[in-house]
Protein backbone atom coordinates (compact mmCIF):
# COMPACT_ATOMS: atom_id res chain seq x y z
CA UNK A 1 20.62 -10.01 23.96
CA UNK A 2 19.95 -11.23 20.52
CA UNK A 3 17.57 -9.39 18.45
CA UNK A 4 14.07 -10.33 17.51
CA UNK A 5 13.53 -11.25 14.04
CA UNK A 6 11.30 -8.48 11.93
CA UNK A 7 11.72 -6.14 15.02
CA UNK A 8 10.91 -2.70 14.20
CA UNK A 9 11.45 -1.43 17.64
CA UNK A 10 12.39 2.54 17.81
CA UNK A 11 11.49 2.58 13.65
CA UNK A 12 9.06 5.67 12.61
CA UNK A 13 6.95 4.21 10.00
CA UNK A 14 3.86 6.08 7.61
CA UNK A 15 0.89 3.92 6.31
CA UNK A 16 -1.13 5.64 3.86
CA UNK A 17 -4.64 4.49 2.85
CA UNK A 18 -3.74 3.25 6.65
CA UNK A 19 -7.49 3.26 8.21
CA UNK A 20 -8.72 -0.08 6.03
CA UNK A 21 -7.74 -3.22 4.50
CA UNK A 22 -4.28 -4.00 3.78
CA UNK A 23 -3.24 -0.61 4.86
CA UNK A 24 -4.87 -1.50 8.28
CA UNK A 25 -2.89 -4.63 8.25
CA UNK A 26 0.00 -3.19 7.76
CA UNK A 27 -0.30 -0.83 10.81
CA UNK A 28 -1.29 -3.42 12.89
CA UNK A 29 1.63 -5.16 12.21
CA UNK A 30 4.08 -2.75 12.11
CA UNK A 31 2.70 -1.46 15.77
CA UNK A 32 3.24 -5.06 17.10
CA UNK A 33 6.61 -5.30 16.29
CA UNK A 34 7.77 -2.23 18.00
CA UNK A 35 6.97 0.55 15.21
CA UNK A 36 5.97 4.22 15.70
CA UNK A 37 3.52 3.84 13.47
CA UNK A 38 1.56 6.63 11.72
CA UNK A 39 -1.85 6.23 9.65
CA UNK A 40 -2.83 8.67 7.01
CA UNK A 41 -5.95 8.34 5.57
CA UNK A 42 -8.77 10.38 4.09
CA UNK A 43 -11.45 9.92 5.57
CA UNK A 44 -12.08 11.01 8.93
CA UNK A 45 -14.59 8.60 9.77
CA UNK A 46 -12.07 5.63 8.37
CA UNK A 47 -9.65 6.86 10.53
CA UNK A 48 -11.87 7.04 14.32
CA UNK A 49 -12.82 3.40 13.46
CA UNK A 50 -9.44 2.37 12.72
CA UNK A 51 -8.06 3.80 15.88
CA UNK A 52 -11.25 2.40 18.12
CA UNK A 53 -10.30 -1.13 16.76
CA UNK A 54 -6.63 -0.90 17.26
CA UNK A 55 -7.04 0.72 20.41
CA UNK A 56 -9.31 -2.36 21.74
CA UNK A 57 -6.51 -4.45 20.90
CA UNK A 58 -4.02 -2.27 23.55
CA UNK A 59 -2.24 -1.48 20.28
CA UNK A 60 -1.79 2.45 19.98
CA UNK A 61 -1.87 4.09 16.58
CA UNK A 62 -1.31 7.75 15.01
CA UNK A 63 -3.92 8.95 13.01
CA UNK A 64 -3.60 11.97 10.29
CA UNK A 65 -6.03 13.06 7.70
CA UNK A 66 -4.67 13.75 4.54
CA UNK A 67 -5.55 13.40 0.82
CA UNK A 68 -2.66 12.32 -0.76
CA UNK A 69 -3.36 13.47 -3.84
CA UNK A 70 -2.51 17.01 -2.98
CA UNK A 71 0.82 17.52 -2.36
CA UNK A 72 0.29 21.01 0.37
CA UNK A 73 -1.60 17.86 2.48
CA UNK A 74 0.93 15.62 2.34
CA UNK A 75 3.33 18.19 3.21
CA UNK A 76 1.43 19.24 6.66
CA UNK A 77 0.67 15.78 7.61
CA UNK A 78 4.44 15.20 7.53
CA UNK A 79 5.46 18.33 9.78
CA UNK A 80 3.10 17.06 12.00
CA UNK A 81 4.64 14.18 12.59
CA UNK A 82 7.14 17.01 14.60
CA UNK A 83 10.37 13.97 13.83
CA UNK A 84 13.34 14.39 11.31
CA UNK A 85 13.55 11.20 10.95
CA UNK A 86 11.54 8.30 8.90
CA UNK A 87 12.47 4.92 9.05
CA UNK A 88 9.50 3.06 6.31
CA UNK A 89 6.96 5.24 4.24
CA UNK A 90 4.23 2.75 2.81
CA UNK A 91 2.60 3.91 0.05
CA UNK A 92 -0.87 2.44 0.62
CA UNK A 93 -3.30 4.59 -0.61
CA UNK A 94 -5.59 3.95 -4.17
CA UNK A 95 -8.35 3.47 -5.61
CA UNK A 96 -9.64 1.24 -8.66
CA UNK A 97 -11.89 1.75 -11.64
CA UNK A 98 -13.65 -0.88 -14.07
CA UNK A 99 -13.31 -0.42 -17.90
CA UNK A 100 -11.51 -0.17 -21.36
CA UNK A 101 -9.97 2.62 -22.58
CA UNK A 102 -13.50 4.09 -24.56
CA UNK A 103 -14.71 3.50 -21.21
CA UNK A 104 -12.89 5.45 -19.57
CA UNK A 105 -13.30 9.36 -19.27
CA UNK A 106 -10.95 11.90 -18.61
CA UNK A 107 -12.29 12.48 -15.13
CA UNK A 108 -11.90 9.03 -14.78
CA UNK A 109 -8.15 9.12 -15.49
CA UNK A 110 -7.33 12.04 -13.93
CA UNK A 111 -9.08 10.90 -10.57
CA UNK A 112 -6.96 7.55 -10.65
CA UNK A 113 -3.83 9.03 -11.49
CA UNK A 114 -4.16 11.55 -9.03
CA UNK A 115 -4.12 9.63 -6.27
CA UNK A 116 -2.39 5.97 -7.44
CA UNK A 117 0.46 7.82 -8.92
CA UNK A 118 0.79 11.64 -8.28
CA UNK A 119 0.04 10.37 -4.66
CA UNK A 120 3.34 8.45 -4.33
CA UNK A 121 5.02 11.18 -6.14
CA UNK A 122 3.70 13.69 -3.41
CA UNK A 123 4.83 11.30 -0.31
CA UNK A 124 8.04 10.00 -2.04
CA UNK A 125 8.96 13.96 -2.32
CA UNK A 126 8.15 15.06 0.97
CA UNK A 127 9.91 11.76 2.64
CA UNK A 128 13.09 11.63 0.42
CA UNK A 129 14.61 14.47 2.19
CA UNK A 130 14.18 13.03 5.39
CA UNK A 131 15.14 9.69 4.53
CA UNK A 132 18.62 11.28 2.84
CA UNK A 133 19.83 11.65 6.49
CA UNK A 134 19.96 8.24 7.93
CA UNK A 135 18.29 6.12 5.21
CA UNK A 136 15.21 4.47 5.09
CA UNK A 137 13.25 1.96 3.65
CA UNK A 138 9.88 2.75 0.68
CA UNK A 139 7.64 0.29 0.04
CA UNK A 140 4.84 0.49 -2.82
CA UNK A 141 1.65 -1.03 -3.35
CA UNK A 142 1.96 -2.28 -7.06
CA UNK A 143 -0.81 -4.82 -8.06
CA UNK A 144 -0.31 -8.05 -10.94
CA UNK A 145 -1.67 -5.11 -13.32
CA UNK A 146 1.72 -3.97 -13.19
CA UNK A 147 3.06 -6.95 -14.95
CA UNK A 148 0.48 -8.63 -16.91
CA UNK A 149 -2.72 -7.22 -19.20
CA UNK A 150 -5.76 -7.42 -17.15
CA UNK A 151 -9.08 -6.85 -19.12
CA UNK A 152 -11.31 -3.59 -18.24
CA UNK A 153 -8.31 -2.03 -15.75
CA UNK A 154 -6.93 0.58 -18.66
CA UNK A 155 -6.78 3.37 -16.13
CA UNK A 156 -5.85 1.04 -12.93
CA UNK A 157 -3.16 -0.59 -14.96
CA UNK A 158 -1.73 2.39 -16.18
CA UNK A 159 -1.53 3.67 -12.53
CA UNK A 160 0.26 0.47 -10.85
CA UNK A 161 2.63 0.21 -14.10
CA UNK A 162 3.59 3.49 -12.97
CA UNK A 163 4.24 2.84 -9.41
CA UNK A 164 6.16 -0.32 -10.33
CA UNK A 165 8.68 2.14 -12.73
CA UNK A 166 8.73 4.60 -9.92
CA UNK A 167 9.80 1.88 -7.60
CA UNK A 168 12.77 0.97 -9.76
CA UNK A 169 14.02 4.75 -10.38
CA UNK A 170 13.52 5.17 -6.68
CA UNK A 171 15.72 2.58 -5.58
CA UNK A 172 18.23 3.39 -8.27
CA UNK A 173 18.44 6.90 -7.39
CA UNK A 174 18.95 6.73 -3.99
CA UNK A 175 20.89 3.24 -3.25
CA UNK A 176 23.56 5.66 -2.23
CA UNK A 177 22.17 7.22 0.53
CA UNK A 178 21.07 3.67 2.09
CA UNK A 179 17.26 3.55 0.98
CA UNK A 180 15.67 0.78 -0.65
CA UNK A 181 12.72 1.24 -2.36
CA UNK A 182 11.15 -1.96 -3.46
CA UNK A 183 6.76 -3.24 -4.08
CA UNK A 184 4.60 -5.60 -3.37
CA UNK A 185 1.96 -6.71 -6.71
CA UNK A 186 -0.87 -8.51 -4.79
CA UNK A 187 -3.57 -10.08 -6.77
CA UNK A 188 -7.45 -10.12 -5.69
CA UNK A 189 -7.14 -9.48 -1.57
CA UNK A 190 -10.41 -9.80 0.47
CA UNK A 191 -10.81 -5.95 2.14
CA UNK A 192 -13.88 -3.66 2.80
CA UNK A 193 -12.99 -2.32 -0.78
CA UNK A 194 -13.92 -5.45 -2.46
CA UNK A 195 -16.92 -6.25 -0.33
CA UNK A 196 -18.30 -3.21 -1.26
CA UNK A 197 -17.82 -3.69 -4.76
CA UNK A 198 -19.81 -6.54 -4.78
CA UNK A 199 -22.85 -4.85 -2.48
CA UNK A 200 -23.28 -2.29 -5.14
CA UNK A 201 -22.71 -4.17 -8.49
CA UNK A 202 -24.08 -7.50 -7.61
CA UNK A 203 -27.21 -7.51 -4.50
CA UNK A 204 -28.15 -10.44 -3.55
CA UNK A 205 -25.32 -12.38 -5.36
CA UNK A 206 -22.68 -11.21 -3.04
CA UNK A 207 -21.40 -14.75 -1.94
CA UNK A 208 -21.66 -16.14 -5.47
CA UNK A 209 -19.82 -13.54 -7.35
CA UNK A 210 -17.04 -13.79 -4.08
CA UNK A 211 -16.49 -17.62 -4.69
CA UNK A 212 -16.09 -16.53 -9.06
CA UNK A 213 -13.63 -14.38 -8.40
CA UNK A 214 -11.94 -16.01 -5.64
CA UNK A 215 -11.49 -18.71 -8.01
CA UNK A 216 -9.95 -16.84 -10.65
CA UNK A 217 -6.92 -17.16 -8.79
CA UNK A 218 -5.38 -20.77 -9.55
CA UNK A 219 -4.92 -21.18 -5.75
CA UNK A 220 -8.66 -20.76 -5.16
CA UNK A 221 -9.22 -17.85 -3.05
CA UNK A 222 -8.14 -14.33 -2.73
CA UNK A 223 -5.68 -13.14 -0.67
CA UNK A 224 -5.59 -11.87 3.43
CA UNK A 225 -4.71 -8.66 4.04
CA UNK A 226 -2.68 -9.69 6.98
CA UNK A 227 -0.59 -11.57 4.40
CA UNK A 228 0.43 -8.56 2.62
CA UNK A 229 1.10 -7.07 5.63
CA UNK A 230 3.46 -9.91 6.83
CA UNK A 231 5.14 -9.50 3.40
CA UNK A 232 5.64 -5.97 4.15
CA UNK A 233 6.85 -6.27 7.29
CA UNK A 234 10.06 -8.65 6.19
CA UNK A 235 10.88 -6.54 3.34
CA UNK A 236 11.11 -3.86 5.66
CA UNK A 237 12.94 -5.17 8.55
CA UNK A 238 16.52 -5.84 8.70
CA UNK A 239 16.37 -9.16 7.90
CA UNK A 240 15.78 -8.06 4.02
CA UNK A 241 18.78 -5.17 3.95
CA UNK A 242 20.23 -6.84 0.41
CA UNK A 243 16.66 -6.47 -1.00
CA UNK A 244 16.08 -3.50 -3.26
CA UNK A 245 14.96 -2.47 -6.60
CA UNK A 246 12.43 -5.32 -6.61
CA UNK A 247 8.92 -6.03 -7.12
CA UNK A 248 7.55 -8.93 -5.36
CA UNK A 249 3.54 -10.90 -6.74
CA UNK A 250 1.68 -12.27 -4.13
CA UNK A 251 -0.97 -13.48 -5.98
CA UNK A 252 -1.73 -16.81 -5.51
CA UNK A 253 -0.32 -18.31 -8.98
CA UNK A 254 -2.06 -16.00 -10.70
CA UNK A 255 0.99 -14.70 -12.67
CA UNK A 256 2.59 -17.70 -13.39
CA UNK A 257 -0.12 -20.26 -13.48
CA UNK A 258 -2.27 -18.04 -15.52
CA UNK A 259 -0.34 -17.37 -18.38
């Protein structure tokens, strides 16, 4: 019997920043196409929703609390996954912040780095190991401030530029033991995150402010979050084995057409 395409049937797969927006996405469709899949979030709350919602669609999902800023949680929530082996480790999980460098404090920076980049170091260390044994496949959530100056992201930018480097010493460090390690750079993507945003910094101008900075984006709308997940989901699979090392915009023009 020939094999479905993108089937990730039998693979054990970890979503963090799983219980919202593209992280959601991404456990949805993992869990579709056969995965094991298991969400680690940080909130609690985030978490029972996600579950509820995946559950009414007959799709069953692993939940695990964990901050993964702290490396002791990261640690737990992996032994209590109670497998030796892990087939994809997403690294999800981050958060944003707004402003130049003089605007930005050293809380500030510390918070962001804590959990954008000392949060992939924590899961990339405690999944390594694991993957050394049969191989595996790592895939980072980057972002277009990666690879191109965005104004008022100093911290943010300095976070995903750091995930995009640890992506490419990832995948050159461990090509021998059959693990790719490769990211995704979305631009502007339409979650809970972003909706929020515009609640708090803009009431009642939610819709206008969404169609500005949908059309900042030369293709005139942000992004799905099931499209990053579909885009995550082939560089995964099987069907992209010779891909690794790479970092891969989905941005809607935004890098090229912008500049």
């Amino acid at each position: 019997m020939k094999k479905k395409i993108f089937d990730l049937t039998g693979k054990v797969a970890i979503v963090t920043g799983g219980g919202s927006g593209i992280g959601l996405a991404i456990c949805r469709r993992f869990t579709e196409m056969g995965a094991r899949a298991y969400m680690l979030d940080v909130s609690s709350e985030t978490l029972q929703s996600a579950s509820e919602e995946l559950s009414g669609d007959k799709l069953k999902i692993n939940t695990i609390l964990c901050d993964v800023s702290s490396g002791t949680q990261v640690k737990e929530a992996i032994d209590k996954l109670g497998t030796d082996r892990i087939d994809i480790l997403i690294n999800n999980a981050g958060v944003a912040h707004i402003g130049n460098v003089e605007q930005t404090s050293e809380e500030d920076l510390d918070r962001v780095y804590s959990i954008n980049v000392k949060g992939v170091y924590n899961c990339l260390r405690a999944v390594i190991p694991l993957m050394k044994k049969s191989g595996g496949v790592i895939l980072n959530l980057a972002s277009i401030a990666s690879v191109v100056g965005l104004a008022d992201r100093f911290a943010y930018s300095m976070s995903k530029g750091a995930v995009l480097t640890m992506t490419y010493s990832v995948a050159r460090d461990y090509i021998n033991y059959g693990i790719r390690c490769n990211c995704i750079a979305p631009a502007r993507v339409h979650t809970p995150f972003v909706d929020g945003f515009l609640a708090s910094n803009y009431p009642g101008q939610e819709a206008e402010m969404y169609e500005k900075l949908s059309q900042t984006q030369p293709i005139g709308r942000m992004g799905k979050p099931e499209e990053i997940a579909d885009l995550a989901l082939y560089l995964c699979s099987d069907e992209a084995s010779f891909i690794t090392g790479s970092c891969y915009p989905i941005d809607g023009g935004f890098i090229t057409l912008n500049s």
